[in-house]
C-alpha atoms as a PDB file:
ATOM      1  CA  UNK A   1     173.547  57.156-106.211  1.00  0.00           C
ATOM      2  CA  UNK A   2     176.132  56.948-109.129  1.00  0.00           C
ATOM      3  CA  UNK A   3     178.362  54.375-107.397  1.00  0.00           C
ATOM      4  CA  UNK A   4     179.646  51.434-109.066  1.00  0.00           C
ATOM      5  CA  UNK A   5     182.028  48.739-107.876  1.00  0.00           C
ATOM      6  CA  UNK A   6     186.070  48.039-108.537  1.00  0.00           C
ATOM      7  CA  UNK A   7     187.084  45.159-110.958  1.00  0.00           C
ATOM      8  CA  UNK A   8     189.954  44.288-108.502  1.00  0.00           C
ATOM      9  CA  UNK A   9     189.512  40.865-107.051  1.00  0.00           C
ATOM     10  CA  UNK A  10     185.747  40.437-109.454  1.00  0.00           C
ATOM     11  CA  UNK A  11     186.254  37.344-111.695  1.00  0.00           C
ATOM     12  CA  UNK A  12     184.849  38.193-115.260  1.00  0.00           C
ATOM     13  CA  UNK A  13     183.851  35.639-117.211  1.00  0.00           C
ATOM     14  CA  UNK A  14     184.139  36.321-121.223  1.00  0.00           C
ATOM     15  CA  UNK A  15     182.687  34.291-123.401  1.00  0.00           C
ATOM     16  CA  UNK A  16     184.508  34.410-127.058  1.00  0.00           C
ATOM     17  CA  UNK A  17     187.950  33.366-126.630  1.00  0.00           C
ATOM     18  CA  UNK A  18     189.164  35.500-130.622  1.00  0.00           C
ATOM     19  CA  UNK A  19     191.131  38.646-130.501  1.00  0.00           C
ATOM     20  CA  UNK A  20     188.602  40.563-129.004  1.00  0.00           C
ATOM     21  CA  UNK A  21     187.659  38.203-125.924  1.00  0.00           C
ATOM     22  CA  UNK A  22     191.659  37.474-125.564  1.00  0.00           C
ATOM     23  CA  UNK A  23     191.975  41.760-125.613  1.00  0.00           C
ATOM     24  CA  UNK A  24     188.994  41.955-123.113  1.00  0.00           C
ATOM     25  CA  UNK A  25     191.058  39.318-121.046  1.00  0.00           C
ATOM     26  CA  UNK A  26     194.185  41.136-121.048  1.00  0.00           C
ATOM     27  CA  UNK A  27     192.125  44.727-119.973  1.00  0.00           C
ATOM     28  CA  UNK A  28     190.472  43.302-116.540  1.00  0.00           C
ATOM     29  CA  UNK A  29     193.198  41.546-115.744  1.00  0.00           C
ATOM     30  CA  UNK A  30     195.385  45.064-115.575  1.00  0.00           C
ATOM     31  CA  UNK A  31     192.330  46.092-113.144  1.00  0.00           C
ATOM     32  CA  UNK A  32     193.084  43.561-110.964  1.00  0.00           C
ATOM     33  CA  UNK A  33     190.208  41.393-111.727  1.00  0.00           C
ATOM     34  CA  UNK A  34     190.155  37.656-112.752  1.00  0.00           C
ATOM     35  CA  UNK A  35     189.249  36.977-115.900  1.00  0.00           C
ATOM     36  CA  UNK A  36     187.680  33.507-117.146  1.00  0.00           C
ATOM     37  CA  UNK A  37     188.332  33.280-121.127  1.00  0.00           C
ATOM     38  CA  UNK A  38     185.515  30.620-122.254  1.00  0.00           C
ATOM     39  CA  UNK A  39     185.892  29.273-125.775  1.00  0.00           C
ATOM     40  CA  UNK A  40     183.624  26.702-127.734  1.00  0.00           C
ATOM     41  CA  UNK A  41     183.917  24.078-125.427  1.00  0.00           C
ATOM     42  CA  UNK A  42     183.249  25.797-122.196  1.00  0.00           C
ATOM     43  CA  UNK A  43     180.649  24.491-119.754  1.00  0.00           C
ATOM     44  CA  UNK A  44     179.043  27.577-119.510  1.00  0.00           C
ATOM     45  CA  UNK A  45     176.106  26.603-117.452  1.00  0.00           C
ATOM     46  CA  UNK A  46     179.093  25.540-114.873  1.00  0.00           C
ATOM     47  CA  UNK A  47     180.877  29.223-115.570  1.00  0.00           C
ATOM     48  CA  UNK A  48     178.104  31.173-115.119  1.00  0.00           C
ATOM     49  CA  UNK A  49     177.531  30.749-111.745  1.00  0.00           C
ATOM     50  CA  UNK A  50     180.825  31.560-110.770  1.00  0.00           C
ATOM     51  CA  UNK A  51     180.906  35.219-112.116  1.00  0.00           C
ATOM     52  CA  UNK A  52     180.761  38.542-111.246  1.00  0.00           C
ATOM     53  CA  UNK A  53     180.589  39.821-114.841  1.00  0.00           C
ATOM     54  CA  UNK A  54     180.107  37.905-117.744  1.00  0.00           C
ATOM     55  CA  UNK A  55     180.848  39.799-120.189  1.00  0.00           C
ATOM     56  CA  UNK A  56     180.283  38.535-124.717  1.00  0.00           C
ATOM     57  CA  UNK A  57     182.317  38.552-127.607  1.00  0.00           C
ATOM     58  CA  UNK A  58     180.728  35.826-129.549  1.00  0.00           C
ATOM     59  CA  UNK A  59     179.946  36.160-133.654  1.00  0.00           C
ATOM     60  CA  UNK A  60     176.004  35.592-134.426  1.00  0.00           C
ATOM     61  CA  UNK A  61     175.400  32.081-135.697  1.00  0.00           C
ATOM     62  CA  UNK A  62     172.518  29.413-135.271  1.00  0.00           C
ATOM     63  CA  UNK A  63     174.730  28.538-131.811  1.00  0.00           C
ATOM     64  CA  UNK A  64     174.643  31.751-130.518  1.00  0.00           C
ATOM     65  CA  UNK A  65     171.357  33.436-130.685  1.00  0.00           C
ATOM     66  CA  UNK A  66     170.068  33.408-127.281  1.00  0.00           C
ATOM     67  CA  UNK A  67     172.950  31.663-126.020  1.00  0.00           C
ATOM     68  CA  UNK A  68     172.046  33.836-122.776  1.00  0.00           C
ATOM     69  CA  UNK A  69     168.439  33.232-121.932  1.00  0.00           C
ATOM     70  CA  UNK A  70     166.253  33.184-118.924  1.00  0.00           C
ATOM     71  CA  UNK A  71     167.967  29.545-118.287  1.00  0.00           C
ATOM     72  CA  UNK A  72     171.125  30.801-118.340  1.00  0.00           C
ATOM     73  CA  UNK A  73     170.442  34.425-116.873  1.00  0.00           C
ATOM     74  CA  UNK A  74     168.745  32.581-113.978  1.00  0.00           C
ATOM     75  CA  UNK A  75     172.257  30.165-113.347  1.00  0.00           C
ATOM     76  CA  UNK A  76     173.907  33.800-112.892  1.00  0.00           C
ATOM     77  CA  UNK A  77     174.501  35.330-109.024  1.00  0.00           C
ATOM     78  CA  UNK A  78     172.017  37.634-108.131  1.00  0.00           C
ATOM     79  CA  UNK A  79     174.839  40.567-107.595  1.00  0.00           C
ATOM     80  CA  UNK A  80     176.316  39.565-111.342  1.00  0.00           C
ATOM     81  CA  UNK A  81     176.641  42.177-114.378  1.00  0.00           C
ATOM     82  CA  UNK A  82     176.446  40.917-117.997  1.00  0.00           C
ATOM     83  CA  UNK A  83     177.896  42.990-120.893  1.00  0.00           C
ATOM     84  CA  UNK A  84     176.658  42.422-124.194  1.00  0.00           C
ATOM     85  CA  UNK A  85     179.176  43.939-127.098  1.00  0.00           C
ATOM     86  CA  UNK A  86     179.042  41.232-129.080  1.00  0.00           C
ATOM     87  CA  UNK A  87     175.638  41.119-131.266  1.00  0.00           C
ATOM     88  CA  UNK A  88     171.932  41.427-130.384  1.00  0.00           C
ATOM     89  CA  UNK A  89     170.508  38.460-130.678  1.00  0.00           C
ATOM     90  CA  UNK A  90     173.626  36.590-128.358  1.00  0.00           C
ATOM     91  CA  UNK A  91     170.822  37.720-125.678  1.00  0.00           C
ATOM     92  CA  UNK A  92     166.752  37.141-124.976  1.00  0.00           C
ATOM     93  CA  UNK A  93     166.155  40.653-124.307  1.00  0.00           C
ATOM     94  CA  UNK A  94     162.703  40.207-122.817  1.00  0.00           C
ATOM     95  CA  UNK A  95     164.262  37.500-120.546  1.00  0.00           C
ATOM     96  CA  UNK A  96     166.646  39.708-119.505  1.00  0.00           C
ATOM     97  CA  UNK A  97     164.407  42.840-118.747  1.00  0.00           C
ATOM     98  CA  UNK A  98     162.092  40.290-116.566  1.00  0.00           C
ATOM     99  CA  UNK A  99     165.965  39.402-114.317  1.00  0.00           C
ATOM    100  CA  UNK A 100     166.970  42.842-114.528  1.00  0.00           C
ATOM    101  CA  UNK A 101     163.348  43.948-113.263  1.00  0.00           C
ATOM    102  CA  UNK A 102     162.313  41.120-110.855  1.00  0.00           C
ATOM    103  CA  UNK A 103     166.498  41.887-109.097  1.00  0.00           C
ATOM    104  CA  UNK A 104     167.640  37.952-110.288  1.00  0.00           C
ATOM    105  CA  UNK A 105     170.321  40.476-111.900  1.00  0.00           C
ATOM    106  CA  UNK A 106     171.802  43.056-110.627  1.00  0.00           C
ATOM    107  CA  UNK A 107     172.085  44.654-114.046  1.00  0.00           C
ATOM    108  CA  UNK A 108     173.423  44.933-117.430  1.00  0.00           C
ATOM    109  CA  UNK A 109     175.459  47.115-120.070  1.00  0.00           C
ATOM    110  CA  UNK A 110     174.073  46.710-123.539  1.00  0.00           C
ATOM    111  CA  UNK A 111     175.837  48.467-126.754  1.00  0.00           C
ATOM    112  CA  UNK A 112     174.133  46.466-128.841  1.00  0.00           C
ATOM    113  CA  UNK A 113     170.098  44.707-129.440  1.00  0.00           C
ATOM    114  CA  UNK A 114     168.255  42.080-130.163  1.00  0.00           C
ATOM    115  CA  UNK A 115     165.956  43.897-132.683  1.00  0.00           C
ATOM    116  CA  UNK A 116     168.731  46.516-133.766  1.00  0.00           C
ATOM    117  CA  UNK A 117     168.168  49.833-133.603  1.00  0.00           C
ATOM    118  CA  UNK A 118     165.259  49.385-131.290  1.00  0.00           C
ATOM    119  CA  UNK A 119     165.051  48.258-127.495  1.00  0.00           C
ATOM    120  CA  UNK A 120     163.187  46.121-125.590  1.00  0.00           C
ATOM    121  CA  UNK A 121     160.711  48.640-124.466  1.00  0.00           C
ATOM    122  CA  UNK A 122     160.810  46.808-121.196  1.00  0.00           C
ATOM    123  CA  UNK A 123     164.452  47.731-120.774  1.00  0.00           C
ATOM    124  CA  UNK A 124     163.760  51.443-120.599  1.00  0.00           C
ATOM    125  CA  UNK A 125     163.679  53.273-117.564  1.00  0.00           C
ATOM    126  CA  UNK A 126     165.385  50.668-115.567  1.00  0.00           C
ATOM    127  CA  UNK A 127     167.838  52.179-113.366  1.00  0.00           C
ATOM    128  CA  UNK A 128     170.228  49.223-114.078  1.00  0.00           C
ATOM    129  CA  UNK A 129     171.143  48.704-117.270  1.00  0.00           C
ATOM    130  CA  UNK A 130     172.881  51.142-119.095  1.00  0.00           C
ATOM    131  CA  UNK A 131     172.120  51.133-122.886  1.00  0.00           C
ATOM    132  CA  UNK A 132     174.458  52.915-125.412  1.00  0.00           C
ATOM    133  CA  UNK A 133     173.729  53.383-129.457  1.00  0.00           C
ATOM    134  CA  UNK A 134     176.286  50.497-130.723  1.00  0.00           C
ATOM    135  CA  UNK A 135     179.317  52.851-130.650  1.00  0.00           C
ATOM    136  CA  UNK A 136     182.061  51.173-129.045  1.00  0.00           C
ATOM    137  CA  UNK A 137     184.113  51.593-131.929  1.00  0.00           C
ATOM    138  CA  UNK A 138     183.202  54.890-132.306  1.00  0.00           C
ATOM    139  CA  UNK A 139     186.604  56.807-132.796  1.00  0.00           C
ATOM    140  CA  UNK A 140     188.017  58.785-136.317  1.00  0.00           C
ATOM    141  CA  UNK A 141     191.356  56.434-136.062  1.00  0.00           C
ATOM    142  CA  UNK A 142     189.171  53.287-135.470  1.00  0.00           C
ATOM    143  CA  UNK A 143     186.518  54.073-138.584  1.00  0.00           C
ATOM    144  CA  UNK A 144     189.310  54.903-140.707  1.00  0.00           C
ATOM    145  CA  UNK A 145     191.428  51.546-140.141  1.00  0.00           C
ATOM    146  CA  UNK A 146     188.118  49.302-140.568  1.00  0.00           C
ATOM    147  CA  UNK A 147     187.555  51.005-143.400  1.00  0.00           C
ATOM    148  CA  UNK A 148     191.337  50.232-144.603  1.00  0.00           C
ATOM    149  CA  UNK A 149     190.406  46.685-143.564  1.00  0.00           C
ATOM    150  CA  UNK A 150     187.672  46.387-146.145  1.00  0.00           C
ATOM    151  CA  UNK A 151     190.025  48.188-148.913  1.00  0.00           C
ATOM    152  CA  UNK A 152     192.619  45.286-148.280  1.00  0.00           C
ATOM    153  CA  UNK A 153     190.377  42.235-148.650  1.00  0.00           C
ATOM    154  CA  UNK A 154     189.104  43.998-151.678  1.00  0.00           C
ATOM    155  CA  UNK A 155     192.331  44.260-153.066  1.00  0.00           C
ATOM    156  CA  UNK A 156     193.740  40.699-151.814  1.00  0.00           C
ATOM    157  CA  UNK A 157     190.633  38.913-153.209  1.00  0.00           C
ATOM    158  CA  UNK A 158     190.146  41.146-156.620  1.00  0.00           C
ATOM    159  CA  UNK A 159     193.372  42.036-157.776  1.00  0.00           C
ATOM    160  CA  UNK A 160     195.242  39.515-156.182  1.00  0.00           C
ATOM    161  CA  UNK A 161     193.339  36.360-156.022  1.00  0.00           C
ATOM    162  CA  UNK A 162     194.261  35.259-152.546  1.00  0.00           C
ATOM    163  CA  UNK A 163     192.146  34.679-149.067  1.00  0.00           C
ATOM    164  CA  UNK A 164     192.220  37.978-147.362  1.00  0.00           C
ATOM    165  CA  UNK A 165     193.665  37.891-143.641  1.00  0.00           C
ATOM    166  CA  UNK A 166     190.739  38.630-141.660  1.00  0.00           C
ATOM    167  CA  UNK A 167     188.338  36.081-142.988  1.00  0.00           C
ATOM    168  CA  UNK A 168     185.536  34.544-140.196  1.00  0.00           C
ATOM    169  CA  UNK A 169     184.719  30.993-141.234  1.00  0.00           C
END
């Protein structure tokens, strides 16, 4: 009851290789796991079945949605973990309550979902996943500096015409 496991030695697959994947990279690593940083052109199906976590830091596009589906979920070790941070839809939620349920999983952390703000009503009540209310970035310092964020690109594209820093294309 209320045991989990050590990263040491656990290779964790993350899949989105920006700052945030790199980051995520750089944090398991100084638990002693191994981390796998999968970009674009990853063979995923390949990577999959090699981790102990797969954690996801992938934008939303057309690509993306559902990149992890029952396929994919079922290419995973039974004993594997995946994280979802990234965005909802990166996941089939119902095909991920049926490997969470039917133990083709052994579970999953979710701060964020498919149908945003509710859950798979099939995900409730199981004993392993652990579902948080998209917060990760839930800090004063953190609101305050994203919020700085947006008053620079305002500034850099309305007052002074150029391509603000942080653009996603």
């Amino acid at each position: 009851f209320m045991l989990g496991e050590r990263l040491e030695g656990k290779t964790v697959l993350i899949i989105g290789s920006g700052r945030i994947g790199r980051e995520t990279a750089r944090l398991v690593e100084a638990f002693g796991a191994v981390p796998v940083l999968a970009g674009r052109d990853a063979d995923l199906d390949a990577l999959l079945g090699e981790a102990d976590i797969v954690s996801l830091h992938v934008p939303l596009t057309a690509g993306t949605s559902h990149l992890i589906d029952g396929r994919r979920l079922a290419l995973m070790k039974p004993s594997a973990v995946l994280i979802n941070t990234a965005r909802g839809p990166v996941v089939d939620e119902a095909a991920l309550a049926t490997a969470l349920r039917s133990g083709a999983l052994a579970g999953a952390g979710l701060d964020v979902y498919e149908h945003e703000p509710h859950v798979n009503m099939r995900l409730l009540g199981l004993e392993n996943v652990v579902l948080a209310p998209h917060l990760g970035s839930a800090t004063r310092d953190t609101r305050i500096a994203m919020g700085m964020l947006c008053v620079d690109a305002l500034k850099a594209v309305l007052l002074e015409g150029r391509t603000p820093t942080n653009v996603v294309v």
